[in-house]
N, C-alpha and C. Protein backbone atom coordinates (compact mmCIF):
# COMPACT_ATOMS: atom_id res chain seq x y z
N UNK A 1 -44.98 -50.70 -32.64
CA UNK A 1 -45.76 -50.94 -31.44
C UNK A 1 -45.63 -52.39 -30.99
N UNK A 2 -45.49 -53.14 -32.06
CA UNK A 2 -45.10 -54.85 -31.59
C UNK A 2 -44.33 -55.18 -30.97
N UNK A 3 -42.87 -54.19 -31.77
CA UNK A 3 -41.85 -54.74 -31.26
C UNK A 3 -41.38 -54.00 -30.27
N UNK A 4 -42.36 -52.98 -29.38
CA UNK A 4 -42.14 -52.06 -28.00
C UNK A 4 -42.92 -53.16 -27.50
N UNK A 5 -44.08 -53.76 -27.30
CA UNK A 5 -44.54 -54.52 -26.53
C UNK A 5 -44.01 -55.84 -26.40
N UNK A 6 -42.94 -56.36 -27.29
CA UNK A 6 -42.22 -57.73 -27.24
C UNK A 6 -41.04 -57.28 -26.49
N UNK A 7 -40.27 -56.35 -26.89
CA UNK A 7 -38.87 -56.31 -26.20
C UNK A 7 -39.32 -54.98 -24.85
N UNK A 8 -39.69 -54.54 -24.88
CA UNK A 8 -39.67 -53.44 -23.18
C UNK A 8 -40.73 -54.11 -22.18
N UNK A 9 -42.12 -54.58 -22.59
CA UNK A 9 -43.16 -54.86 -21.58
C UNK A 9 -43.30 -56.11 -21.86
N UNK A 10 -42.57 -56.85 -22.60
CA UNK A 10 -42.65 -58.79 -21.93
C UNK A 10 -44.11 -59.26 -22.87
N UNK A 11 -44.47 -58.42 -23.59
CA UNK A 11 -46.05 -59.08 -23.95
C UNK A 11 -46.11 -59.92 -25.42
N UNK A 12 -46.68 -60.00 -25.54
CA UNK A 12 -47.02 -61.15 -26.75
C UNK A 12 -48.57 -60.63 -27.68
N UNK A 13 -48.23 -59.75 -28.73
CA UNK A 13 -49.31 -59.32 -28.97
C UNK A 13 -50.15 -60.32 -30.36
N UNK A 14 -51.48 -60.62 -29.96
CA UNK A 14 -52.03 -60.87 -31.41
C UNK A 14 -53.00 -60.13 -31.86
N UNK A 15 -53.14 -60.33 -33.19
CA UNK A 15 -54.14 -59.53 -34.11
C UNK A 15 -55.21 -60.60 -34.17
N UNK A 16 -56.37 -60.19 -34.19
CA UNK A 16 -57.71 -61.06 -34.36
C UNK A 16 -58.26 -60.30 -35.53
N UNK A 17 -58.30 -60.81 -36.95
CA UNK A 17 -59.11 -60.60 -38.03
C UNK A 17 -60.18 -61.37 -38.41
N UNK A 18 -60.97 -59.88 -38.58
CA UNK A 18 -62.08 -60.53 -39.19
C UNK A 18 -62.20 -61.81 -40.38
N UNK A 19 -62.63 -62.61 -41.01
CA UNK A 19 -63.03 -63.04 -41.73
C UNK A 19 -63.74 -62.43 -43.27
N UNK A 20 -62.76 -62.66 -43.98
CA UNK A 20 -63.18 -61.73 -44.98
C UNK A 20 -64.90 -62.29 -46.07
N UNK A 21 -64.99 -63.82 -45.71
CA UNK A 21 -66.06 -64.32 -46.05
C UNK A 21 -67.84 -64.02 -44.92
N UNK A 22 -67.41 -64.25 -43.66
CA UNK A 22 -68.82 -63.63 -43.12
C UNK A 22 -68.98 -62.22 -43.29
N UNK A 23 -70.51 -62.06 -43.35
CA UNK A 23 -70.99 -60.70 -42.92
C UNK A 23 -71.92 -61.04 -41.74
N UNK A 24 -71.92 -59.69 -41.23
CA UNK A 24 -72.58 -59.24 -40.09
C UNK A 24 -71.66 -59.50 -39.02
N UNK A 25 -72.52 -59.49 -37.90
CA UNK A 25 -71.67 -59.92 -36.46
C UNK A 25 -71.05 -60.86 -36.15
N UNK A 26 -70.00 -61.36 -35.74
CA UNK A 26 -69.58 -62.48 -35.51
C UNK A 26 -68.80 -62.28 -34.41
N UNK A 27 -69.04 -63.06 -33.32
CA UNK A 27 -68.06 -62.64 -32.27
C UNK A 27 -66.56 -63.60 -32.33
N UNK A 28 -65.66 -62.46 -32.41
CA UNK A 28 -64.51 -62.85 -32.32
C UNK A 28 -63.31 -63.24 -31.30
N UNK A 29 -62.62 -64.36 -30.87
CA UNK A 29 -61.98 -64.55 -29.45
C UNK A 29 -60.85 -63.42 -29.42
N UNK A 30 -61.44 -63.35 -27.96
CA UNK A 30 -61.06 -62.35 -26.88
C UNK A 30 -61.57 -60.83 -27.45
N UNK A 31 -61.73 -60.65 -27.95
CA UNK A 31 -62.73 -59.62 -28.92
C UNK A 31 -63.33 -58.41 -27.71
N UNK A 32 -64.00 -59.26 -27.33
CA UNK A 32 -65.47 -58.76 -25.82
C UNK A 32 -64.28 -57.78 -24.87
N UNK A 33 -63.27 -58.75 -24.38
CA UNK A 33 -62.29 -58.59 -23.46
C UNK A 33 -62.10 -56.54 -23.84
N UNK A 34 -61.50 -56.44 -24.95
CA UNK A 34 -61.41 -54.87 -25.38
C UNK A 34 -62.45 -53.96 -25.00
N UNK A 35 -63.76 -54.73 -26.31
CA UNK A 35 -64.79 -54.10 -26.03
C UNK A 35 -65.18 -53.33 -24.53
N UNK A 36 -65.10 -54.60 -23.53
CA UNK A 36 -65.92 -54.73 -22.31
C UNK A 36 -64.83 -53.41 -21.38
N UNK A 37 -63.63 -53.39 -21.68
CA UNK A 37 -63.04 -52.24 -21.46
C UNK A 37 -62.92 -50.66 -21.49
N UNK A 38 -63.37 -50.49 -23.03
CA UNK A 38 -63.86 -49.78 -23.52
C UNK A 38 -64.85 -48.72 -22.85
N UNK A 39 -65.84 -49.98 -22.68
CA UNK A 39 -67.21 -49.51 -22.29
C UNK A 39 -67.05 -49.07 -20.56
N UNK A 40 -65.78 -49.61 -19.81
CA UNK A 40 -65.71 -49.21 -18.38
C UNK A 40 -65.36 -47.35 -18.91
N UNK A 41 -63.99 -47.22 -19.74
CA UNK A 41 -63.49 -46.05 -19.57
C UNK A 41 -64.34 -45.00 -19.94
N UNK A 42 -65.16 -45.61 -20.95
CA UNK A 42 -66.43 -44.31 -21.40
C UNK A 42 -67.48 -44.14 -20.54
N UNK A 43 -67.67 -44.62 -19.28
CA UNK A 43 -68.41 -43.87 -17.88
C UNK A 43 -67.44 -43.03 -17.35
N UNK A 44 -66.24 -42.60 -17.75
CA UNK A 44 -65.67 -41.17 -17.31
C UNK A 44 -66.29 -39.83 -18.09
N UNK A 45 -66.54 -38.90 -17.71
CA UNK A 45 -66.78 -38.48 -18.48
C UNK A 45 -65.86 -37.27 -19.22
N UNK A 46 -64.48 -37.32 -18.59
CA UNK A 46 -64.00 -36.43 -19.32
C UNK A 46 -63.34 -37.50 -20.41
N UNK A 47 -63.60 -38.86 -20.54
CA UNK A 47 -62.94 -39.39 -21.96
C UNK A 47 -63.96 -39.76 -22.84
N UNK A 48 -65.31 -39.23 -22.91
CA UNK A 48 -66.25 -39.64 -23.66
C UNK A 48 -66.01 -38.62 -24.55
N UNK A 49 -65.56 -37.31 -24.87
CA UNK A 49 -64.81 -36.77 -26.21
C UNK A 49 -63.17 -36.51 -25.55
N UNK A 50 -63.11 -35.91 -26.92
CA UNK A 50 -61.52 -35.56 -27.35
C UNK A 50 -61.61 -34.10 -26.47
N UNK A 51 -61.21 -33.66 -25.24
CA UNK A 51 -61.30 -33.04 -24.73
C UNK A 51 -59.48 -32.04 -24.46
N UNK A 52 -58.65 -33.29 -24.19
CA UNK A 52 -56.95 -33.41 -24.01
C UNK A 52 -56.51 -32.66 -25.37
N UNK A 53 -55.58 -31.71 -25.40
CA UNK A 53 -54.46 -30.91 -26.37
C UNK A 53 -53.18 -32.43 -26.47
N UNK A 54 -52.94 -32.63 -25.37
CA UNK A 54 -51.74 -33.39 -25.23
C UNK A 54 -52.16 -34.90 -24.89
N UNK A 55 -50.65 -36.00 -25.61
CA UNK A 55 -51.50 -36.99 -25.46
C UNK A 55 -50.91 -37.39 -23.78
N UNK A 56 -50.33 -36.70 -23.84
CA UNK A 56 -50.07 -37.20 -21.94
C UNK A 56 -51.23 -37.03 -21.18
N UNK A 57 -51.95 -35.87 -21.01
CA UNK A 57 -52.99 -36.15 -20.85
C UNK A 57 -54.06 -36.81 -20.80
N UNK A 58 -54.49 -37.07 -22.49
CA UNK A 58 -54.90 -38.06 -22.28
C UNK A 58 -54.56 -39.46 -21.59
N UNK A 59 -53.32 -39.64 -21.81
CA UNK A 59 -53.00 -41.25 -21.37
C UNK A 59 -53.46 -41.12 -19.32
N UNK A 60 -52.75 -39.39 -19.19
CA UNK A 60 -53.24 -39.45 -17.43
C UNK A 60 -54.61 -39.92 -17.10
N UNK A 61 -55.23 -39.60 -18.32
CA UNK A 61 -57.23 -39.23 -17.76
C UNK A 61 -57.30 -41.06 -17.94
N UNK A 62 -56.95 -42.04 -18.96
CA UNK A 62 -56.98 -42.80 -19.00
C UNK A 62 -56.51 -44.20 -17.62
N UNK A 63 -55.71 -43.73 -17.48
CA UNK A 63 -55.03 -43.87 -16.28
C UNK A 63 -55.84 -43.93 -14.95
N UNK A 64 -56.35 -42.59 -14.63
CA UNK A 64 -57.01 -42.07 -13.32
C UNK A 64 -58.47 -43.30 -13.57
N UNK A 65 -58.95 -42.65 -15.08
CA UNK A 65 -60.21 -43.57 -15.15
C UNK A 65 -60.01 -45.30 -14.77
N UNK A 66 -59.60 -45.69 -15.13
CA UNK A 66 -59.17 -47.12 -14.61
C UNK A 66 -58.65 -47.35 -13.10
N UNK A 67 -58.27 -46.76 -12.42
CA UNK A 67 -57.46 -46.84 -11.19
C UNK A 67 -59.17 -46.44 -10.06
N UNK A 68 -59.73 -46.03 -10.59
CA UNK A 68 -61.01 -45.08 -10.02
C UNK A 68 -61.79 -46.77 -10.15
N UNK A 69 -61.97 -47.82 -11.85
CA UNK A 69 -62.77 -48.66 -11.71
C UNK A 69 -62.25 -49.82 -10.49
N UNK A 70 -60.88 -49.78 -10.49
CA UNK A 70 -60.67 -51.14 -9.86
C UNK A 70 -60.37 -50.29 -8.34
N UNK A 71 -59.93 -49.10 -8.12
CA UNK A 71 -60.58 -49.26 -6.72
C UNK A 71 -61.47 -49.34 -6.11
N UNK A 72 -62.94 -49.19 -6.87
CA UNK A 72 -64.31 -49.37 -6.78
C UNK A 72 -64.39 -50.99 -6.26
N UNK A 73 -63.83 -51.83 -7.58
CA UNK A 73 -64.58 -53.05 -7.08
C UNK A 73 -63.34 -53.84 -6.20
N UNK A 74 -61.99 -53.10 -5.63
CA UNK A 74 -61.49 -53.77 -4.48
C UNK A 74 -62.34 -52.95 -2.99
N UNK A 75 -63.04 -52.09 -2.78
CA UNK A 75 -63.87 -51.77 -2.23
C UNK A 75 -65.05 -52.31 -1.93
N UNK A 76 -65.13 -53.06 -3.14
CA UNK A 76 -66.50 -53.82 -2.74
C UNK A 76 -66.60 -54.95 -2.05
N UNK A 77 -65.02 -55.78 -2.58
CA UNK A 77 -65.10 -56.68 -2.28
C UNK A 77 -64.39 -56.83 -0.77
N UNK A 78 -64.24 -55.86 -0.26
CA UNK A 78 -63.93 -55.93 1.35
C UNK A 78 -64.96 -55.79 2.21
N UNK A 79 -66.41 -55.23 1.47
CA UNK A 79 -67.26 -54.93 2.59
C UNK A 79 -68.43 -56.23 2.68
């Protein structure tokens, strides 16, 4: 998966690990960024379960769900 995202899509991936000495919460950089993503796609509601046989599917529903958030807020920001 690294080396599809280094050599086909140009990206630069890092891993953010935990700390094996704290417990509890600790917020970790860029961490939120996922999270805060997350939490857009699970107001769809056909991706709040495992609903998809296929993962094309899923990746479509994933897809639609995101394309649905940001045409929302380029909508907003025209009116």
């Amino acid at each position: 998966m690294v080396d599809y995202a280094a050599q086909v899509l140009r990206l630069t991936l890092t891993v953010v690990k935990r700390n094996a000495d704290v417990s509890g919460f600790v917020v970790l950089p860029r961490r939120w960024v996922v999270e805060r993503t997350f939490g857009w796609l699970m107001r769809s509601r056909r991706l709040v379960r495992d609903y998809e046989r296929r993962t094309e599917t899923a990746e479509a529903m994933v897809l639609w769900s995101m394309t649905m958030v940001m045409s929302r807020r380029l909508a907003k920001r025209r009116r």
